[in-house]
Protein backbone atom coordinates (compact mmCIF):
# COMPACT_ATOMS: atom_id res chain seq x y z
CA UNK A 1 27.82 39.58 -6.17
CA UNK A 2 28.13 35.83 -5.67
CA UNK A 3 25.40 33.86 -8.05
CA UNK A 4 23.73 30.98 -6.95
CA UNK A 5 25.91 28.17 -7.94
CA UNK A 6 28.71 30.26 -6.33
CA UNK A 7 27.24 29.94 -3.40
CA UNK A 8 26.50 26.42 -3.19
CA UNK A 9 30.19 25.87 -4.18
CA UNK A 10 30.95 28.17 -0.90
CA UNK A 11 28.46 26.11 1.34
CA UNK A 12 29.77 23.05 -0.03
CA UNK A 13 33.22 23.35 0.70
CA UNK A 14 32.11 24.22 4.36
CA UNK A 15 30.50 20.98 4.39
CA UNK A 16 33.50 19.37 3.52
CA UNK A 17 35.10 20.77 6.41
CA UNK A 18 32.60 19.98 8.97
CA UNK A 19 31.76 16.33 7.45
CA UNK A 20 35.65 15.78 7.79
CA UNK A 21 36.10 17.17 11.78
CA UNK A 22 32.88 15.10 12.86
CA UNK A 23 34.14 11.91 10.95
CA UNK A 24 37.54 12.18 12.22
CA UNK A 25 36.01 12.74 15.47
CA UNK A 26 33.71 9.76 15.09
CA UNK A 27 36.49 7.53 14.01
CA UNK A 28 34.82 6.49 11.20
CA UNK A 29 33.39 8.89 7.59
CA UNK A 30 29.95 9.82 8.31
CA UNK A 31 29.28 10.55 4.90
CA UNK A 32 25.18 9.56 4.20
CA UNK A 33 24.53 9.72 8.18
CA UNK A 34 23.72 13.52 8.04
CA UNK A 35 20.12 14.57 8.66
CA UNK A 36 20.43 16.17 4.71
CA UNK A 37 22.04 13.24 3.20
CA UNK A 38 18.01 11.46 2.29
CA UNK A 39 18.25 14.12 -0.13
CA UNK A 40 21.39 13.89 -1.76
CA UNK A 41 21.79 13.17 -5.14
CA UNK A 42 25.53 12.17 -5.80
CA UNK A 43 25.97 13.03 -9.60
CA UNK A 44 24.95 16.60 -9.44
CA UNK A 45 27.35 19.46 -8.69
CA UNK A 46 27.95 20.14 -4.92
CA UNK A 47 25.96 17.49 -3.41
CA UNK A 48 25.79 18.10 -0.33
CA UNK A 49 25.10 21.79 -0.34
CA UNK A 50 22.28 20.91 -2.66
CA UNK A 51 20.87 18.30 -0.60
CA UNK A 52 21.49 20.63 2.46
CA UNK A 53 19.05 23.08 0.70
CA UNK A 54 16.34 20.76 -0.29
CA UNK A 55 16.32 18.96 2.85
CA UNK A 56 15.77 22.82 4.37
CA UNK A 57 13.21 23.32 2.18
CA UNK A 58 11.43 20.49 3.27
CA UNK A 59 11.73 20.97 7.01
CA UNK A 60 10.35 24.51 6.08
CA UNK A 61 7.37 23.30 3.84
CA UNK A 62 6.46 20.95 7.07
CA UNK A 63 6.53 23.55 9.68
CA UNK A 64 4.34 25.70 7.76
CA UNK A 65 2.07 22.97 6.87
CA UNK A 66 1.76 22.26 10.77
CA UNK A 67 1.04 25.27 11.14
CA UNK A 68 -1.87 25.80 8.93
CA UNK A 69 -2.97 22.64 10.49
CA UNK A 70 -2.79 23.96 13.55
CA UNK A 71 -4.46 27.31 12.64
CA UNK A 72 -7.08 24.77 11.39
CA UNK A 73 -8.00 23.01 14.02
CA UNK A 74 -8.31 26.10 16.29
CA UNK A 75 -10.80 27.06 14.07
CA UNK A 76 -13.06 23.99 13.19
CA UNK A 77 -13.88 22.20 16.42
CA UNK A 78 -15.52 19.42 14.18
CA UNK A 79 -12.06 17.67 13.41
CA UNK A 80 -11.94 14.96 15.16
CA UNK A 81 -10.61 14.85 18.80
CA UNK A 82 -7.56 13.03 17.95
CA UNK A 83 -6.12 16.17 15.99
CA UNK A 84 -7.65 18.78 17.75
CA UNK A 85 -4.91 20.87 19.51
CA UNK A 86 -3.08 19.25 22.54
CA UNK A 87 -4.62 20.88 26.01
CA UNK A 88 -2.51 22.14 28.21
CA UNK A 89 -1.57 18.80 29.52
CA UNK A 90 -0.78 17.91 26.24
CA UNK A 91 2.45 19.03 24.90
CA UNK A 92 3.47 17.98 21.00
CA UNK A 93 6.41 15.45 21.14
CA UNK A 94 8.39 17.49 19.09
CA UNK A 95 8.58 20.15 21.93
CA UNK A 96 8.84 17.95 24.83
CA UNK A 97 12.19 16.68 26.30
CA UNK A 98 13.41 13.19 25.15
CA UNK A 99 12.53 11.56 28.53
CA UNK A 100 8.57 12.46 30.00
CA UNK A 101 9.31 13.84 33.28
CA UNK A 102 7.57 12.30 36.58
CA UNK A 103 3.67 11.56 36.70
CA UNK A 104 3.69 11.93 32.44
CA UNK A 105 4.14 9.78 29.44
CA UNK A 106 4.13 9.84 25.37
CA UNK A 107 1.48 8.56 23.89
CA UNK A 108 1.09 7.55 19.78
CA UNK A 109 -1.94 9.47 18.39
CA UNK A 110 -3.35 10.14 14.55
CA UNK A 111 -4.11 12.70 12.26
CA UNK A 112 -6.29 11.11 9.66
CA UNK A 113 -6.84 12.83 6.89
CA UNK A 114 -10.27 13.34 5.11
CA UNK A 115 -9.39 10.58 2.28
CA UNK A 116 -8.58 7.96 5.05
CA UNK A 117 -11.78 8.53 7.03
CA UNK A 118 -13.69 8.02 3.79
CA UNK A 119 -11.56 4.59 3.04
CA UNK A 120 -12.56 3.13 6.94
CA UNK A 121 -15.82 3.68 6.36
CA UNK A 122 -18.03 2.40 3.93
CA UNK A 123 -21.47 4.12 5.15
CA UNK A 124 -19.78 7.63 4.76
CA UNK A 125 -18.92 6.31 0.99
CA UNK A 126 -22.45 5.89 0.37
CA UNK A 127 -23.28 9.14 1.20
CA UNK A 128 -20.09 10.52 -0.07
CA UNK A 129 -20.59 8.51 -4.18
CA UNK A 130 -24.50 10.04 -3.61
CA UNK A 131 -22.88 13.68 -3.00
CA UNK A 132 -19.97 13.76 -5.38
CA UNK A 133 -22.42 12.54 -8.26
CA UNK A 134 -25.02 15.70 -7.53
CA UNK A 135 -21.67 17.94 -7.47
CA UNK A 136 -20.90 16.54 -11.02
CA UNK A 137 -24.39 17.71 -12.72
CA UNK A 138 -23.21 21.66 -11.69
CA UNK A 139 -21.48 22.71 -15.07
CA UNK A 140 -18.01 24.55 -14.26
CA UNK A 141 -17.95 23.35 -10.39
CA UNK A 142 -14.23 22.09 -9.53
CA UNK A 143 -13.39 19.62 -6.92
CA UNK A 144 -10.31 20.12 -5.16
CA UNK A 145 -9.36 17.72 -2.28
CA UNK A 146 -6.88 18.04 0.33
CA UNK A 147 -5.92 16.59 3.55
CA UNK A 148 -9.10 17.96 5.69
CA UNK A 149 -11.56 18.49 3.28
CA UNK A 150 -12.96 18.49 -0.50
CA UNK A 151 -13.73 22.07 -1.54
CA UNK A 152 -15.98 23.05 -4.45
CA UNK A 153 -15.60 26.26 -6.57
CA UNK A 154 -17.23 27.65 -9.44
CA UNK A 155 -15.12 30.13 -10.52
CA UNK A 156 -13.81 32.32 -7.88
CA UNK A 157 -16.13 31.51 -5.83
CA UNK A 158 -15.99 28.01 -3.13
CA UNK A 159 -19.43 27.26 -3.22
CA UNK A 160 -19.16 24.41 -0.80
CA UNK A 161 -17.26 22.00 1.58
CA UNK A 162 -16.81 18.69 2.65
CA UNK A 163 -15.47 17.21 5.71
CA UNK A 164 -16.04 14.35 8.10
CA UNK A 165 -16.63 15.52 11.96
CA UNK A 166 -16.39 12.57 14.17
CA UNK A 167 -17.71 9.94 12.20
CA UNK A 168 -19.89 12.02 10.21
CA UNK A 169 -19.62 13.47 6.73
CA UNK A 170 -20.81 17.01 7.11
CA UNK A 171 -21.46 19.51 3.78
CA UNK A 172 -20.99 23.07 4.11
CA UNK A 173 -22.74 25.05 1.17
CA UNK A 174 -22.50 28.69 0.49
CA UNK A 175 -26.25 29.31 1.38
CA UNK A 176 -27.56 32.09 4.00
CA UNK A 177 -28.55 29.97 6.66
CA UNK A 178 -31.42 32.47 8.01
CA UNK A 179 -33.35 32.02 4.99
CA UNK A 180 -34.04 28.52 5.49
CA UNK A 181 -34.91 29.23 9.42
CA UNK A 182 -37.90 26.98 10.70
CA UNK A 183 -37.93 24.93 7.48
CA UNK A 184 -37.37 21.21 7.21
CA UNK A 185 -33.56 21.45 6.90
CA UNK A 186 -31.35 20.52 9.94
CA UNK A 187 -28.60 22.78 9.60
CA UNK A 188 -26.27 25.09 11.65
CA UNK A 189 -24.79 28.28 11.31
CA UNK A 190 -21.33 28.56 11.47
CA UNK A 191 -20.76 31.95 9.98
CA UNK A 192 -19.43 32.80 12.75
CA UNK A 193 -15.66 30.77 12.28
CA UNK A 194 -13.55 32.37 9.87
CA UNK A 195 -12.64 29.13 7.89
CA UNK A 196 -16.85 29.01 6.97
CA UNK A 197 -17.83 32.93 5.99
CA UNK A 198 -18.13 31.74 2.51
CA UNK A 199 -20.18 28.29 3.37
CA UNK A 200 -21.59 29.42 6.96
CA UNK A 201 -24.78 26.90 6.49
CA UNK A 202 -23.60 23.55 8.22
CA UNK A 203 -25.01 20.00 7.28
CA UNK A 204 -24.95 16.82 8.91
CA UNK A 205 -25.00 14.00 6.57
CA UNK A 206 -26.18 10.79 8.94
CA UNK A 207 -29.26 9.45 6.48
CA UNK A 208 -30.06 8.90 3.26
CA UNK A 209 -32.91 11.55 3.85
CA UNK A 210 -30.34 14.30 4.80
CA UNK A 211 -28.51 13.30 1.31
CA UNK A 212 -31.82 14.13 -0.16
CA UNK A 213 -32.04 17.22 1.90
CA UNK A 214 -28.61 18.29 0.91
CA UNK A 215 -29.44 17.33 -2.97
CA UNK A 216 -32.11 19.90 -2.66
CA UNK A 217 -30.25 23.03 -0.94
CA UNK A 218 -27.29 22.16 -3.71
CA UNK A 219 -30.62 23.10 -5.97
CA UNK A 220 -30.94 26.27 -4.39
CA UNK A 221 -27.24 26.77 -4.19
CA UNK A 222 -26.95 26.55 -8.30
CA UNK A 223 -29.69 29.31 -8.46
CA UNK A 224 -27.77 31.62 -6.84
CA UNK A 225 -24.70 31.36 -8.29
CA UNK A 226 -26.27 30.84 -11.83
CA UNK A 227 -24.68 27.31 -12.68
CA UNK A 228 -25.99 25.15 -15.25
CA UNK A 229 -27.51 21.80 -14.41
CA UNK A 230 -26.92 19.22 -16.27
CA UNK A 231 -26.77 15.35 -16.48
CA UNK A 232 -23.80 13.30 -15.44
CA UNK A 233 -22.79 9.84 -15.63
CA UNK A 234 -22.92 8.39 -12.17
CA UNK A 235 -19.36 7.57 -10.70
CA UNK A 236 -18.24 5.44 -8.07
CA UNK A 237 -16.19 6.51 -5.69
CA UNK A 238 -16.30 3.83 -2.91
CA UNK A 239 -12.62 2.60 -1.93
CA UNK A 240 -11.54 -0.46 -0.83
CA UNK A 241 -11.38 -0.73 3.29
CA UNK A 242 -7.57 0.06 4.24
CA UNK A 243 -5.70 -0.40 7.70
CA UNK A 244 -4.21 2.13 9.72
CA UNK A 245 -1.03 0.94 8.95
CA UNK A 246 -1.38 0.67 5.23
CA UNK A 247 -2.53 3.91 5.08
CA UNK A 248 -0.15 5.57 7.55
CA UNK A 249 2.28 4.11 5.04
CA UNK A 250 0.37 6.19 2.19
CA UNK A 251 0.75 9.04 4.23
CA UNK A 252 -2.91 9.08 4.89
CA UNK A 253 -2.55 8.88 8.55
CA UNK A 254 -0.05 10.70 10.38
CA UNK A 255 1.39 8.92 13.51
CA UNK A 256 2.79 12.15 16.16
CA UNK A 257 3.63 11.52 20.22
CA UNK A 258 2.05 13.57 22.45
CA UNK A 259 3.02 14.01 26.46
CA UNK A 260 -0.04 13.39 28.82
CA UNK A 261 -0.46 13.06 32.32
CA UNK A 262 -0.43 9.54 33.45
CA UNK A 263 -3.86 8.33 34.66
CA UNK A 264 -3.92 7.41 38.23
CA UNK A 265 -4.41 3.80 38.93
């Protein structure tokens, strides 16, 4: 049976082949012009069958990272509307002929990620430092950020969530939300999405009394799971205002097309 290297000696001699007949065809050697080529790296053994396979890897990683994102959004109608899945006038760029037929158009739209919703706004930051500070006096609670959201475990367990929804920061904490029915917490119950079963009670964060609100019910949720309060030195974790384009550079903000119906005049 062939081993690995084998068959990247196989692939790249294949390569060779094809490379050759398009450049010859071309008139001119097309060698670096291939889609696979960003990820060459000339030294190593069979270049371009090793690029060929990173470069697949990558296209693979992204489809299945749009999809999750996808699968996301389905789920959590408080992302904001600009990534919120394309109706069925909407049709992703990527699917959509190279030329909008009659009556449509592409349009540029953005998926901003958590991090870059936090950086363009400086009220949210407040409310964010406040938050992340009262996370840090739960011994054993982890932080883990990703595009959407901030997640907070203690062990196994995600004890709570952070997103922004609109142009609101909203905490979801691993509370029953029936218990605190008719009390002075604004909350809703959101138990019923699959992405919040574990942290089904849904907070708002739009004052500096609803930070003291939430301060409280993180309280409540350290009683139940039995973490340790402690002190914490307070952090800052406001970030200096950044453009779209500096952070679309960052990879903060994704740019993607989208074909809509033209509005009538």
């Amino acid at each position: 049976m062939e081993n690995t290297e084998e068959l990247f000696l196989k692939r790249q001699q294949e390569l060779d082949v094809e490379k050759w007949l398009a450049s010859e065809a071309a008139g001119y050697d097309l060698c670096g012009s291939f889609p696979f080529c960003t990820r060459c790296e000339r030294m190593e053994p069979n270049p371009c069958a090793h690029a060929e396979a990173r470069w697949q890897e990558a296209q693979t990683r992204d489809e299945e990272t749009f999809a999750q994102e996808q699968a996301e959004m389905q789920e959590n109608p408080d992302l904001p509307e600009d990534i919120q899945p394309a109706v069925q006038e909407e049709v992703a760029a990527a699917a959509a002929p190279a030329q909008p037929p009659a009556g449509y158009e592409f349009v540029t739209r953005y998926r901003r990620s958590f991090k870059s919703r936090l950086i363009q706004d400086e009220k949210m930051q407040d409310f964010y430092t406040d938050l992340k500070n009262a996370f840090a006096e739960l011994t054993g609670v982890k932080a883990r950020l990703s595009r959407h959201c901030e997640n907070f475990r203690f062990h196994a367990d995600r004890i709570a969530k952070l997103n922004v929804g609109g142009k609101t920061l909203t905490l979801y904490l691993a509370l029953d939300p029936d218990k605190y029915e008719d009390t002075k917490y604004r909350y809703e119950d959101v138990s019923d999405k699959r992405s919040y079963r574990e942290t089904p009670m849904k907070i708002r964060i739009t004052s500096k009394r609803m930070v003291k609100y939430a301060k409280e019910l993180l309280a409540d949720l350290a009683a139940k799971f039995s973490v340790t309060v402690s002190g914490a030195i307070p952090m800052d974790y406001h970030m200096k205002y950044q453009s779209d384009e500096a952070l679309i550079k960052k990879g903060l903000i994704k740019p993607y097309e989208v074909l809509v119906k033209k509005k009538k005049k």
